[in-house]
Protein backbone atom coordinates (compact mmCIF):
# COMPACT_ATOMS: atom_id res chain seq x y z
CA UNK A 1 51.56 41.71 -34.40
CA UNK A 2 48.40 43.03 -33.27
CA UNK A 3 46.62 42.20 -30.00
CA UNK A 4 43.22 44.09 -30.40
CA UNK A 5 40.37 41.60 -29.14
CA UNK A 6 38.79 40.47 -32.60
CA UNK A 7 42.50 39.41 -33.34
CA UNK A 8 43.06 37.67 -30.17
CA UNK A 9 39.71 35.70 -30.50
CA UNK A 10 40.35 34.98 -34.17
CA UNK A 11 43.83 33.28 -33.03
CA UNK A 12 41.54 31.61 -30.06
CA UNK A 13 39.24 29.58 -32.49
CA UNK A 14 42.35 28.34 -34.36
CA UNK A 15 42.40 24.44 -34.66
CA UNK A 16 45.74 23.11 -32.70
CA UNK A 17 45.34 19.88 -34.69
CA UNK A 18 43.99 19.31 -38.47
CA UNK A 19 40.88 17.77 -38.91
CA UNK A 20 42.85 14.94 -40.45
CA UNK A 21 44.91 14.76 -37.10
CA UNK A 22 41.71 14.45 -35.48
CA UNK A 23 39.99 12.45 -37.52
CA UNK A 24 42.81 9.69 -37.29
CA UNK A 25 42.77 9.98 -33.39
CA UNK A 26 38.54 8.88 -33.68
CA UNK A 27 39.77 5.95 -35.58
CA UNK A 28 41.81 4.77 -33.65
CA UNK A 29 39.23 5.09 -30.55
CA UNK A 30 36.85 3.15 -32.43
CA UNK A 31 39.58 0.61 -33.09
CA UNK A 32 40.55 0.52 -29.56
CA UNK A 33 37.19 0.18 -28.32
CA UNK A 34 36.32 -2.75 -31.02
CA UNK A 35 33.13 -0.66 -32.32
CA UNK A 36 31.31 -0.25 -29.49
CA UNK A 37 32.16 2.96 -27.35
CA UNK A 38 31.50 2.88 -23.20
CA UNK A 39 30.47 5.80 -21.44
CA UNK A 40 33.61 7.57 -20.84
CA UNK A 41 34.95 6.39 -24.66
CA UNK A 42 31.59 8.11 -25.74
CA UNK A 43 32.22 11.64 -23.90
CA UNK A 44 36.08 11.56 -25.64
CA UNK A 45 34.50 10.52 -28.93
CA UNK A 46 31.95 13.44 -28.81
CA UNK A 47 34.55 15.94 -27.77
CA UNK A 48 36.64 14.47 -30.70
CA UNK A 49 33.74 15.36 -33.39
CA UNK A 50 33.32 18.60 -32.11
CA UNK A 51 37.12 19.31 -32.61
CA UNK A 52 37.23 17.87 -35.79
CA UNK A 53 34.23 19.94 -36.91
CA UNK A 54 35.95 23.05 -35.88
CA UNK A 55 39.17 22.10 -37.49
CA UNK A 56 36.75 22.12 -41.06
């Protein structure tokens, strides 16, 4: 297995989780939260979509 640095970075932006992973975790924070999101639900929901997008 190779560890040149385009390799290494290409590994790097690798989604741990599926978007589908993800995408079940946001609903269940906007479950939790009963629709509305408070400020600290808000920063782990926008973390969340920017996951999710990367998982795409």
């Amino acid at each position: 297995m190779s560890t040149t640095p385009d390799v290494v970075l290409e590994r790097a932006k690798r989604p741990v989780r599926t978007a589908a992973e993800v995408n079940e975790e946001i609903r269940a924070l906007w479950f939790r939260s009963g629709g509305t999101l408070n400020t600290e639900q808000r920063s782990e929901y926008e973390r969340l979509v920017l996951e999710w997008a990367a998982a795409q």
